[in-house]
N, C-alpha and C. Protein backbone atom coordinates (compact mmCIF):
# COMPACT_ATOMS: atom_id res chain seq x y z
N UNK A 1 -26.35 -64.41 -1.93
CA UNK A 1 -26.17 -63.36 -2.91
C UNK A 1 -27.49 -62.63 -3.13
N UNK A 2 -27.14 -61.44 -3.29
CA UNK A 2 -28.73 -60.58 -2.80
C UNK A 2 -28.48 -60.10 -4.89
N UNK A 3 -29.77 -59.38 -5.15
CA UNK A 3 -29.58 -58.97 -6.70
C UNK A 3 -29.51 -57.67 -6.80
N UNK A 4 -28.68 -56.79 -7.64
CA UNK A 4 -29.04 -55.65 -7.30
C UNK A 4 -28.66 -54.88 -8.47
N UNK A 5 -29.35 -53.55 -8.80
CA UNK A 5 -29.86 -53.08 -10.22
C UNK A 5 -28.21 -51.86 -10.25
N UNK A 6 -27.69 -52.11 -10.94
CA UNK A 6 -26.40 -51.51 -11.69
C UNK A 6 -26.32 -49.93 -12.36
N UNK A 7 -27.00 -50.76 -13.22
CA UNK A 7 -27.26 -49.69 -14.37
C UNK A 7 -28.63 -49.93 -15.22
N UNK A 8 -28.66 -49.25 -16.60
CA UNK A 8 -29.56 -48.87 -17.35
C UNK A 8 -28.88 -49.75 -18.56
N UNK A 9 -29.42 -50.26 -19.43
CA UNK A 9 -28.71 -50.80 -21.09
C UNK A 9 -28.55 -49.15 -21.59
N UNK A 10 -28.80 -48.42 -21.40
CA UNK A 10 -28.42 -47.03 -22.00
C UNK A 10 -27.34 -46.52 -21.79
N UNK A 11 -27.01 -47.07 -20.48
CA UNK A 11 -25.65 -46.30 -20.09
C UNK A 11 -24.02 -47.01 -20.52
N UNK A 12 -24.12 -47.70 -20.74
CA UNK A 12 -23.14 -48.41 -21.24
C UNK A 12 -23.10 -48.78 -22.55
N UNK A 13 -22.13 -48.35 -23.19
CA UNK A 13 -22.04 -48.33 -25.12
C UNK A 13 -21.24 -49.40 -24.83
N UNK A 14 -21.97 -50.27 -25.92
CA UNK A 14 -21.20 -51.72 -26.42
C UNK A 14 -19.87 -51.44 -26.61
N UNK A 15 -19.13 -52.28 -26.04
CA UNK A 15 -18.04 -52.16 -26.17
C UNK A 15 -17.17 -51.27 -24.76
N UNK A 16 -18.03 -51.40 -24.33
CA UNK A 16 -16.97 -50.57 -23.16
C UNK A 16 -17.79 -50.84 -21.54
N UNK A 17 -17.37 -50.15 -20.20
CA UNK A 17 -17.56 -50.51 -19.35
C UNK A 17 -17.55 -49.13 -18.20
N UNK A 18 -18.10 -49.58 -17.08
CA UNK A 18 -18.32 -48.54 -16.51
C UNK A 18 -18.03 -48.96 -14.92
N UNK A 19 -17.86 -47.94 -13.59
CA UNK A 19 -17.36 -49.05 -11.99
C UNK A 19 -18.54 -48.30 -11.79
N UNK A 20 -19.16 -49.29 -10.64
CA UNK A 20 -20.37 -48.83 -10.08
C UNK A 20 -20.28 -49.42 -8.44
N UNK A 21 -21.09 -49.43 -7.57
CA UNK A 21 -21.21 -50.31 -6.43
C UNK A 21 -22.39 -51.03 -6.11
N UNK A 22 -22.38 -52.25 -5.15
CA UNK A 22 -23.64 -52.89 -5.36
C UNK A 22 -23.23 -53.79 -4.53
N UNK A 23 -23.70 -53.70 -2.91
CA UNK A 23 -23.80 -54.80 -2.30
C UNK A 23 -22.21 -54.20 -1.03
N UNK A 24 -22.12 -53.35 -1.14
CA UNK A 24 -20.81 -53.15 -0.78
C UNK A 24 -19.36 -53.51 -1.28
N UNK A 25 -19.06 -53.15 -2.83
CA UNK A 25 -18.32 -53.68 -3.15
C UNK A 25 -18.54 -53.27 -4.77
N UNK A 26 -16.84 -52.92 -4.83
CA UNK A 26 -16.43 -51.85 -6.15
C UNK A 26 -16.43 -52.63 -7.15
N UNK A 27 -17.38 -52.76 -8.43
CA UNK A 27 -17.56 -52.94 -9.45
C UNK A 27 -16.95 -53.00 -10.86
N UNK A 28 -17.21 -53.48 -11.65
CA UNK A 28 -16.97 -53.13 -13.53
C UNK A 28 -18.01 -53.66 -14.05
N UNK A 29 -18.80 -53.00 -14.73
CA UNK A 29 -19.90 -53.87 -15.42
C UNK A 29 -19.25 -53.51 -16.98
N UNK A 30 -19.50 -54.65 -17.68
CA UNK A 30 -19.01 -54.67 -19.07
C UNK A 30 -20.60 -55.04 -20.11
N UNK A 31 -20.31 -54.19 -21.25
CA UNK A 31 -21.23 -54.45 -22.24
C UNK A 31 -20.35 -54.82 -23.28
N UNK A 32 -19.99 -56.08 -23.64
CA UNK A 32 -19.55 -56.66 -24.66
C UNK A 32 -21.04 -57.19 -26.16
N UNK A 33 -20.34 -57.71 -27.11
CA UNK A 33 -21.17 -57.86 -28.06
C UNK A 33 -22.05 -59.11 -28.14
N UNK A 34 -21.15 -59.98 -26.87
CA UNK A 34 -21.94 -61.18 -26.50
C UNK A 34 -22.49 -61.18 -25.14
N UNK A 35 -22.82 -60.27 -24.77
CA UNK A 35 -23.84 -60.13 -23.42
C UNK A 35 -22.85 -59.34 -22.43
N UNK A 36 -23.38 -58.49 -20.86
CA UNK A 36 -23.08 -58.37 -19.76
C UNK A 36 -22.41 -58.95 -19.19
N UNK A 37 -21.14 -58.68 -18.38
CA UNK A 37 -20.41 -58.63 -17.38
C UNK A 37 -20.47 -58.15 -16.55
N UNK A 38 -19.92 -58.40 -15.41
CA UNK A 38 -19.56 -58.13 -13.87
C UNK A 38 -18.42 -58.68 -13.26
N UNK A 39 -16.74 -57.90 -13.07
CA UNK A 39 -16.12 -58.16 -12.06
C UNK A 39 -16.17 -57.21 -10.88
N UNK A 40 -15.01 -57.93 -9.87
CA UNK A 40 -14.75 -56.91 -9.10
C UNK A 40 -13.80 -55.82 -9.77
N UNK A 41 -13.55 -54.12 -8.69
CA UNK A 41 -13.13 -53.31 -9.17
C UNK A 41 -11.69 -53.12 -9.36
N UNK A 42 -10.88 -54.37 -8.57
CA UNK A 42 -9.28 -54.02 -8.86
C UNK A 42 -8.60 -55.09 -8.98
N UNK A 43 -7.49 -54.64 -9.44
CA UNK A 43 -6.65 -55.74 -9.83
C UNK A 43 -6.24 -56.93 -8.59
N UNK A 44 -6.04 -57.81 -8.74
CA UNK A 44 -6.07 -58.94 -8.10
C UNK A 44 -4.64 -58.73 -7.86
N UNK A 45 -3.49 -58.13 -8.84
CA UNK A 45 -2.29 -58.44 -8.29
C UNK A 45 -1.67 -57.20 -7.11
N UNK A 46 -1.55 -55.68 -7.23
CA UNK A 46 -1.66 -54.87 -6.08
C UNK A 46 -3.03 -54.11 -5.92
N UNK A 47 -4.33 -54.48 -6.18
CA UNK A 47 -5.32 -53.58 -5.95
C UNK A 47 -5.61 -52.58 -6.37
N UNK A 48 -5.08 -52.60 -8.07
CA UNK A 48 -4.75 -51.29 -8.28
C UNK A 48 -6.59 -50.99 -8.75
N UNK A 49 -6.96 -49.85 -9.11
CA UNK A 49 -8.53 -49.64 -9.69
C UNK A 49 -7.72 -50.04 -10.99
N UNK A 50 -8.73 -50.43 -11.56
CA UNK A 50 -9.09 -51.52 -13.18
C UNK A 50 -9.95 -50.51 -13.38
N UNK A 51 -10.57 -49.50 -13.15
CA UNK A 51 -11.32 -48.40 -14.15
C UNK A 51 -10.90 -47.72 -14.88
N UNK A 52 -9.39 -47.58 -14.63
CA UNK A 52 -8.70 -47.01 -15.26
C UNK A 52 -7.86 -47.51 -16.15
N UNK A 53 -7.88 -48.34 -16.15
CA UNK A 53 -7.69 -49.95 -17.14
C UNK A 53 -7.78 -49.66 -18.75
N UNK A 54 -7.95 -50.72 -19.38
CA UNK A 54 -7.79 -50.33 -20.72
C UNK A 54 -8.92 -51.47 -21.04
N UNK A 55 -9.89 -52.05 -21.84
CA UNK A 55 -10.22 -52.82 -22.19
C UNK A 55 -10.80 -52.73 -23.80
N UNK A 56 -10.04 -54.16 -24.05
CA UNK A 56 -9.81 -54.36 -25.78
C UNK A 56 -11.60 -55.17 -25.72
N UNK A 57 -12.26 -54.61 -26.26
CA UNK A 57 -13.53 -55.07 -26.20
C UNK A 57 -13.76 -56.49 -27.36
N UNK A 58 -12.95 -55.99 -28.51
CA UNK A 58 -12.94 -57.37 -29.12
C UNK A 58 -12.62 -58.77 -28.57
N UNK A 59 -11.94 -58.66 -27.63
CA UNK A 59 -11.94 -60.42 -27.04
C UNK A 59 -12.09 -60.09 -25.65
N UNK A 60 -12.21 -58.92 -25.25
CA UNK A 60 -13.38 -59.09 -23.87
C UNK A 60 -12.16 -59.03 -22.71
N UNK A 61 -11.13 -58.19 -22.84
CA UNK A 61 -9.99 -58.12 -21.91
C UNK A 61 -9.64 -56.64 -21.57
N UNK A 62 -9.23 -56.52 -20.10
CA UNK A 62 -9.02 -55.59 -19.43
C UNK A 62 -7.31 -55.57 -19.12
N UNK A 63 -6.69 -54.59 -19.39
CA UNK A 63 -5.70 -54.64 -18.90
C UNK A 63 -5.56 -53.71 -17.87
N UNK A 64 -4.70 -53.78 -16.64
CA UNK A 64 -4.71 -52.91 -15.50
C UNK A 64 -3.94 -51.90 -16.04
N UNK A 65 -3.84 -50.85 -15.36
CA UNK A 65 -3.00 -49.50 -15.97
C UNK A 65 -1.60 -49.44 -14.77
N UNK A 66 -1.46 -50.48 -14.01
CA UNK A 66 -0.19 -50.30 -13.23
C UNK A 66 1.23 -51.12 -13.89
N UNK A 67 0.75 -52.61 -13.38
CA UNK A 67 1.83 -53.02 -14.05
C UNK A 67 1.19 -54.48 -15.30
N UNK A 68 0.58 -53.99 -15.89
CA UNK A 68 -0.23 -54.38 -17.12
C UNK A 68 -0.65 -55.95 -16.96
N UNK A 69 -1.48 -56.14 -16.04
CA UNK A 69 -1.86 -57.24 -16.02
C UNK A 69 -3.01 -57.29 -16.60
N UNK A 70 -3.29 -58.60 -17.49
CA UNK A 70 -4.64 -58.39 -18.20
C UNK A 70 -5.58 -59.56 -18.01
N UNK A 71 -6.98 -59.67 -17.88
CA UNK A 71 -8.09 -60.37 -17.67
C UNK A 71 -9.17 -61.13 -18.39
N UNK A 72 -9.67 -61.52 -18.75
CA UNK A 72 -10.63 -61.77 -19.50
C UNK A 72 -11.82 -61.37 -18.65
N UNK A 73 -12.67 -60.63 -19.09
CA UNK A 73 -13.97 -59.94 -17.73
C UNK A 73 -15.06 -61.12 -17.76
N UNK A 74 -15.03 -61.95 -18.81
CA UNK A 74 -16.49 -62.80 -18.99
C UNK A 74 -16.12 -63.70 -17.85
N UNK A 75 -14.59 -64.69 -17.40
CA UNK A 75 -14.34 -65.51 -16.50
C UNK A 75 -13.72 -65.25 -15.31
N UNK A 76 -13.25 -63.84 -15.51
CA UNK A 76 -11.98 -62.89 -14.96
C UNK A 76 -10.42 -64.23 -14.93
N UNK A 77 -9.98 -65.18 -15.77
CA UNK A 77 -9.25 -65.62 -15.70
C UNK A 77 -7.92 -64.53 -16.48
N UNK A 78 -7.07 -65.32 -15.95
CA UNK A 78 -5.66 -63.99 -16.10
C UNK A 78 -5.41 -64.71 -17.29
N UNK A 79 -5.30 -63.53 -18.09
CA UNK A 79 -4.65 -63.76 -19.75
C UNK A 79 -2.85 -63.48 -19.87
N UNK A 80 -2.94 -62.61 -18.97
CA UNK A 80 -1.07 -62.07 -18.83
C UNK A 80 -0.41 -61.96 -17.41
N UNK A 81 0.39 -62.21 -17.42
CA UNK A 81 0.70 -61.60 -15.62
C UNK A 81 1.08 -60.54 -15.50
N UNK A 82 1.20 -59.73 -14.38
CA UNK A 82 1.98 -57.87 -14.20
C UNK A 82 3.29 -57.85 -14.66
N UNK A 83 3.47 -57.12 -15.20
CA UNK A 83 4.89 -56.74 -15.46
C UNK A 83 5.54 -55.55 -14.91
N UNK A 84 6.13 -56.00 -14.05
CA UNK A 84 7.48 -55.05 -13.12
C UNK A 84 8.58 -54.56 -14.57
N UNK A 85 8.90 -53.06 -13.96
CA UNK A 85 9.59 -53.00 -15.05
C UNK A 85 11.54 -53.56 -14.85
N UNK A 86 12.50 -53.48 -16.07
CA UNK A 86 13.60 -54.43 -15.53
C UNK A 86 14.52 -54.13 -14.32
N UNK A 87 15.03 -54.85 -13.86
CA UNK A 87 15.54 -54.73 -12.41
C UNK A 87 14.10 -54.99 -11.46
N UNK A 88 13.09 -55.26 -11.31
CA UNK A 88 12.60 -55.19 -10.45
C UNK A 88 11.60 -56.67 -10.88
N UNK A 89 11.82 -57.34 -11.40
CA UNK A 89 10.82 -58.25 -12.74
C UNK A 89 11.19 -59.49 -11.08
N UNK A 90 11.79 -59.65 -10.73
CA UNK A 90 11.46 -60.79 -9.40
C UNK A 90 10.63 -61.26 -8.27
N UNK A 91 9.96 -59.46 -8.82
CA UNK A 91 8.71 -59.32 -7.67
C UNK A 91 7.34 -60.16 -8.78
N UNK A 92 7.88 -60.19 -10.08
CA UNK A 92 6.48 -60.82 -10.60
C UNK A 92 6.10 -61.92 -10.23
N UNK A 93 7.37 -62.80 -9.86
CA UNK A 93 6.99 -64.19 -9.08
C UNK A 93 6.67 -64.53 -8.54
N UNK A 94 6.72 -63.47 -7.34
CA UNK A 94 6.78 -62.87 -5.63
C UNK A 94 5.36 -62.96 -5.43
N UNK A 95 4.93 -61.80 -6.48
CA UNK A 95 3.55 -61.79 -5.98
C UNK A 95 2.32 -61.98 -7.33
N UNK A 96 2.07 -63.18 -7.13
CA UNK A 96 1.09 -63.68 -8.55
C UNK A 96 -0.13 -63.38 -8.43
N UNK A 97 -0.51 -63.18 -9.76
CA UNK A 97 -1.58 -62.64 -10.09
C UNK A 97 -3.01 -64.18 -10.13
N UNK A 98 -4.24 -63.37 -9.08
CA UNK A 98 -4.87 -64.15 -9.34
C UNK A 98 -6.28 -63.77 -9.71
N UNK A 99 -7.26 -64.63 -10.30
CA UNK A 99 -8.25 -63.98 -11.56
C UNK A 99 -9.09 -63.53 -10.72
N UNK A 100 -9.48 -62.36 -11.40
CA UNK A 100 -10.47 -61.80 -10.90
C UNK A 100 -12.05 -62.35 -10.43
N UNK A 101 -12.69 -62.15 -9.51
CA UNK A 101 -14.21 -62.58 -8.99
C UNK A 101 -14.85 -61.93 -9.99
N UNK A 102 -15.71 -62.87 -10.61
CA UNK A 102 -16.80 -62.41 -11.22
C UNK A 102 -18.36 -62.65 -10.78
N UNK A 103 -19.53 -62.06 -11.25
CA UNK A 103 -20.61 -61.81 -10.74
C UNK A 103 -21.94 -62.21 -12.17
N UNK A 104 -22.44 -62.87 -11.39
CA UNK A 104 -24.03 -63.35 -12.25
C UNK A 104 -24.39 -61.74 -12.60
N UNK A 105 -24.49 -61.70 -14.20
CA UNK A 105 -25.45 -60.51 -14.58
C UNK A 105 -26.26 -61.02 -15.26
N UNK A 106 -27.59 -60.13 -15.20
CA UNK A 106 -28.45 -60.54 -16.01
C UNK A 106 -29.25 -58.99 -16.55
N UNK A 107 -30.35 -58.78 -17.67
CA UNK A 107 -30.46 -57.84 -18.31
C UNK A 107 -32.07 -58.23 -18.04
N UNK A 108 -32.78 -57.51 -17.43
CA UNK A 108 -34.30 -57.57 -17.50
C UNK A 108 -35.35 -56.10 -17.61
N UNK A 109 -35.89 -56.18 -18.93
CA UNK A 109 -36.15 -55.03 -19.64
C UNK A 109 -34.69 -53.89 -20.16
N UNK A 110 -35.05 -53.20 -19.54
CA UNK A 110 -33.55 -52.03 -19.45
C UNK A 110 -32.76 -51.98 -18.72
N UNK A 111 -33.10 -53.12 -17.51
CA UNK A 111 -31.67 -52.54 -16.53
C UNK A 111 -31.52 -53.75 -16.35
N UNK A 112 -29.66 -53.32 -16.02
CA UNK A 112 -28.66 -54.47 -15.98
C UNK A 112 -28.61 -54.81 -14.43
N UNK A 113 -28.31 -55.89 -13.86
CA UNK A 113 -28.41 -56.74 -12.75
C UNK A 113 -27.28 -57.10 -12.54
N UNK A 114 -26.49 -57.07 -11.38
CA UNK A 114 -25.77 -57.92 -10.85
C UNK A 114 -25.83 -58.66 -9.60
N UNK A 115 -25.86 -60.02 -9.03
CA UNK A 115 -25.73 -60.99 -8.29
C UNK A 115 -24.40 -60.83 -7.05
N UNK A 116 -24.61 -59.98 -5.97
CA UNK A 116 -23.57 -59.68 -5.24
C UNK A 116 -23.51 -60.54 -3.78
């Protein structure tokens, strides 16, 4: 794993998150109220981009904007599974959701780090 510089602590308002690249490979860096994050950039269940996602910053969860699967970004463990809408809810079984890769960040002076 090589280290490589993200962002700025300026650029990211607590509470929210931003996709970047680093190392070859699509990003989320999160500024929560209890430190930096780093997953990868898409959903684990069809690949969808997670930038476009929703994330509830109070408990540190991303939900995808396809078929609403949601994450926790600090472990990327799955908090919800996708939801197909009805008539089609058999594919949720089909194809399971699995947690997202996450990445060593670290914060030295002003800029944020991630471990790729």
């Amino acid at each position: 794993m090589a280290r490589h510089r993200v962002c700025s602590t300026t650029e990211v308002d607590p509470g929210s998150f931003m996709a970047t690249k680093a190392g070859g490979q699509k990003l989320l860096v999160f500024h929560l109220d209890d430190g930096w994050f780093a997953t990868q950039g898409s959903c684990t269940h069809i690949f969808a981009p997670l930038n476009k996602g929703t994330l509830d910053a109070d408990c540190g969860h991303i939900t995808c904007p396809f078929h609403r699967a949601v994450f926790d970004v600090r472990n990327g463990l799955v908090q919800a599974g996708p939801s197909f809408p009805p008539g089609v809810q058999l594919l949720d079984g089909l194809r399971a959701t699995r947690p997202l890769q996450t990445f060593p960040t670290t914060v030295d002076g002003d800029d944020v780090y991630v471990e790729v």
